[in-house]
C-alpha atoms as a PDB file:
ATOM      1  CA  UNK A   1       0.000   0.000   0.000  1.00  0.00           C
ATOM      2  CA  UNK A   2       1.683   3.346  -0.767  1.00  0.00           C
ATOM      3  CA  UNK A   3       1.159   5.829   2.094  1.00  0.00           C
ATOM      4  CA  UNK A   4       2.445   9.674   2.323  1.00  0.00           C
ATOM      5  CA  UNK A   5       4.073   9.556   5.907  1.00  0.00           C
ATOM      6  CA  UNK A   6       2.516  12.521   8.574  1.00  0.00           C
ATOM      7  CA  UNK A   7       5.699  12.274  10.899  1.00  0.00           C
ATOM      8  CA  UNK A   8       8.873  10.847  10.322  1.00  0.00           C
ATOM      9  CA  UNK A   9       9.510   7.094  11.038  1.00  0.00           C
ATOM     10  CA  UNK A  10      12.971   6.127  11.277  1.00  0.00           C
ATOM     11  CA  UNK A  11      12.607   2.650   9.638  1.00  0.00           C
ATOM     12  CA  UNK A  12      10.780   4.556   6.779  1.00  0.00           C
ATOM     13  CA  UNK A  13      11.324   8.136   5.991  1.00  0.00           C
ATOM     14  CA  UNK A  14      10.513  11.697   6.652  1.00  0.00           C
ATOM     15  CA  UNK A  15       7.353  13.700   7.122  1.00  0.00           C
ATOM     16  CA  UNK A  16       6.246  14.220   3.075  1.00  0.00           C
ATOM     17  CA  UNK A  17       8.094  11.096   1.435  1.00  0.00           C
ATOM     18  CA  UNK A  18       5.542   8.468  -0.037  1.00  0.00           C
ATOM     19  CA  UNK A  19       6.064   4.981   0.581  1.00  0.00           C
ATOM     20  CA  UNK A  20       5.281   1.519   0.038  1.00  0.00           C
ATOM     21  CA  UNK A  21       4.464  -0.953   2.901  1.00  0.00           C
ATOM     22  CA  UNK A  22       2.581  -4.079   3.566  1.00  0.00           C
ATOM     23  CA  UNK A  23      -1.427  -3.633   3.840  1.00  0.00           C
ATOM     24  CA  UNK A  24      -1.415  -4.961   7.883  1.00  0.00           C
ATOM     25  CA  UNK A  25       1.434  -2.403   8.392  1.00  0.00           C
ATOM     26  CA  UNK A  26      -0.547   0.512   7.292  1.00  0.00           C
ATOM     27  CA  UNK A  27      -3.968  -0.389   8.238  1.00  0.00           C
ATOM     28  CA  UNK A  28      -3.130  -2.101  11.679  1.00  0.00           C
ATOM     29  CA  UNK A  29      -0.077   1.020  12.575  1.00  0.00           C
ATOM     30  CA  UNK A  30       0.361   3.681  10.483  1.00  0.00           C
ATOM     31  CA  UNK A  31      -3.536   4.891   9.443  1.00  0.00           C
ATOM     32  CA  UNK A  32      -4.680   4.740  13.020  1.00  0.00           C
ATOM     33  CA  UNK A  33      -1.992   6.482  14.810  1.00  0.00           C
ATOM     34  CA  UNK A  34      -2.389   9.102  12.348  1.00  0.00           C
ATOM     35  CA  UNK A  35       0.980   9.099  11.057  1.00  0.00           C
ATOM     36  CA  UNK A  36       0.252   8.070   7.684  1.00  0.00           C
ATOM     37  CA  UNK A  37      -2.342   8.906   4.800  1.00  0.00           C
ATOM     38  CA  UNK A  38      -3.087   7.241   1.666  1.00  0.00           C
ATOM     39  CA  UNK A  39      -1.628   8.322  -1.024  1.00  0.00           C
ATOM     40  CA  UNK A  40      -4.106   9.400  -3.361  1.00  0.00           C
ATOM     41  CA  UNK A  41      -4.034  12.616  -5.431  1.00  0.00           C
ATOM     42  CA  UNK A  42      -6.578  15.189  -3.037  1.00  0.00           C
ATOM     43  CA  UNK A  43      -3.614  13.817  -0.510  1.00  0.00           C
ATOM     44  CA  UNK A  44      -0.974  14.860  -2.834  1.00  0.00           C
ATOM     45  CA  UNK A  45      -2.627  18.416  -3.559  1.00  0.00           C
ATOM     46  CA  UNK A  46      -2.988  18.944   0.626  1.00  0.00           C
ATOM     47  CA  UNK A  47       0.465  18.164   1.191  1.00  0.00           C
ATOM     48  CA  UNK A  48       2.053  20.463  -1.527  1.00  0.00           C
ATOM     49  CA  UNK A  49      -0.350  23.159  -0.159  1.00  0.00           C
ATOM     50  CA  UNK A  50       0.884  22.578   3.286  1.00  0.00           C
ATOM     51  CA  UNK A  51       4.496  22.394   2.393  1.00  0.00           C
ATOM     52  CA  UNK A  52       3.905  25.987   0.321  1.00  0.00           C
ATOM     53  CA  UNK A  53       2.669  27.142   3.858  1.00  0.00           C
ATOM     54  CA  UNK A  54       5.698  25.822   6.037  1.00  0.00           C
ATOM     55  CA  UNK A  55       7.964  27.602   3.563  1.00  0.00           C
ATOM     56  CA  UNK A  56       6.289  30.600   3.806  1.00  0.00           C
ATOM     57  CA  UNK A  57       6.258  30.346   7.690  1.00  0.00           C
ATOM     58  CA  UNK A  58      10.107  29.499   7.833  1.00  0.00           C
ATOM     59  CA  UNK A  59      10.820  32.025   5.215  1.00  0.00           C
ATOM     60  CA  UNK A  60       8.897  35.073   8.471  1.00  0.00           C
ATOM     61  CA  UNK A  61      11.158  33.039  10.883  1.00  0.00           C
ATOM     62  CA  UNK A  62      13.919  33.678   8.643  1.00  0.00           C
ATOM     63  CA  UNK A  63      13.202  37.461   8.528  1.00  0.00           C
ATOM     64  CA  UNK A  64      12.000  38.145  12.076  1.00  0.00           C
ATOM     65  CA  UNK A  65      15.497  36.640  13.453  1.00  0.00           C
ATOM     66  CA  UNK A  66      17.605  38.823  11.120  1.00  0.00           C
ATOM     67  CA  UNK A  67      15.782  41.922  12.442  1.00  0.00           C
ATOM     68  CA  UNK A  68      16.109  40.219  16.158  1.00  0.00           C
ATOM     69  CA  UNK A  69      20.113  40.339  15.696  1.00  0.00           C
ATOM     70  CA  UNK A  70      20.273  43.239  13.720  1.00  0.00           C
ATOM     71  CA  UNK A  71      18.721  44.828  17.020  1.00  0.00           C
ATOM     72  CA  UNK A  72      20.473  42.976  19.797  1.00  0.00           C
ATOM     73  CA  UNK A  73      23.825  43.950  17.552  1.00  0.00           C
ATOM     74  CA  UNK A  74      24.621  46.842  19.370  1.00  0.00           C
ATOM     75  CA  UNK A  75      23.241  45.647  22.424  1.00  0.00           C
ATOM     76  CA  UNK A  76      25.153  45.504  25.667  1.00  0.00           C
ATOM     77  CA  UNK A  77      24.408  43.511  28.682  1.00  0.00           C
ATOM     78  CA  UNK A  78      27.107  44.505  31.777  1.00  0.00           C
ATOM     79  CA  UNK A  79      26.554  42.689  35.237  1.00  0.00           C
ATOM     80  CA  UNK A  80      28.489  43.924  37.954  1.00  0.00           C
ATOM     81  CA  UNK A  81      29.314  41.211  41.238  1.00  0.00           C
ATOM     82  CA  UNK A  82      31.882  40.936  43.714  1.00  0.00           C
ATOM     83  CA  UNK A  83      34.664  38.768  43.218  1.00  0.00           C
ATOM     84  CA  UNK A  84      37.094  37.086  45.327  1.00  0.00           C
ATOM     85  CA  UNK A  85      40.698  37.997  45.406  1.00  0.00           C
ATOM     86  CA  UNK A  86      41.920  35.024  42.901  1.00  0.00           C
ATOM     87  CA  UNK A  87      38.933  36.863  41.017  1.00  0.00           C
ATOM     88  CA  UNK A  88      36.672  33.794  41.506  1.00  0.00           C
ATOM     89  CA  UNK A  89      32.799  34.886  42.072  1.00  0.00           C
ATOM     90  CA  UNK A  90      31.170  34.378  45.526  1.00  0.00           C
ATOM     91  CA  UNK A  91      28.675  31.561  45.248  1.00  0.00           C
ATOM     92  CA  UNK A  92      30.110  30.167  42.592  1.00  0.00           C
END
């Protein structure tokens, strides 16, 4: 039975990469834990559109951390404590 895999299973592959296992396998495991659909072509069509929207989410990740360290760049964080004479911290 060829399946598209939900999450990725070592012994098979990663989330998006159709496979082909035994009939038991997928309908005793894989299509009630979820972690597996069929792979038909409405299947197909959802994943693509989901992968479009992960790319598109990673791609505002992408951005939002380049403005994060392009303002934490001239950031600077100075803690003052009292040290020990072999300059060792107390506590510590």
């Amino acid at each position: 039975m060829k399946l598209i895999l939900k999450e990725t299973i070592e012994s098979l592959g990663i989330i998006g990469s159709e496979v082909t296992v035994a009939d038991g396998y997928a309908r005793n495991y894989l299509l009630p834990q979820k972690k597996a659909v069929p792979a038909t072509s409405q299947n197909r069509k959802m994943l693509d559109m989901e992968k479009a929207k992960f790319e598109l989410q990673i791609a505002k990740e992408k951005e939002f951390a380049k403005e994060m360290a392009k303002r934490l760049e001239n950031v600077v964080c100075k803690i003052t404590a009292k040290v020990s004479e072999e300059d060792r911290l107390y506590g510590s």
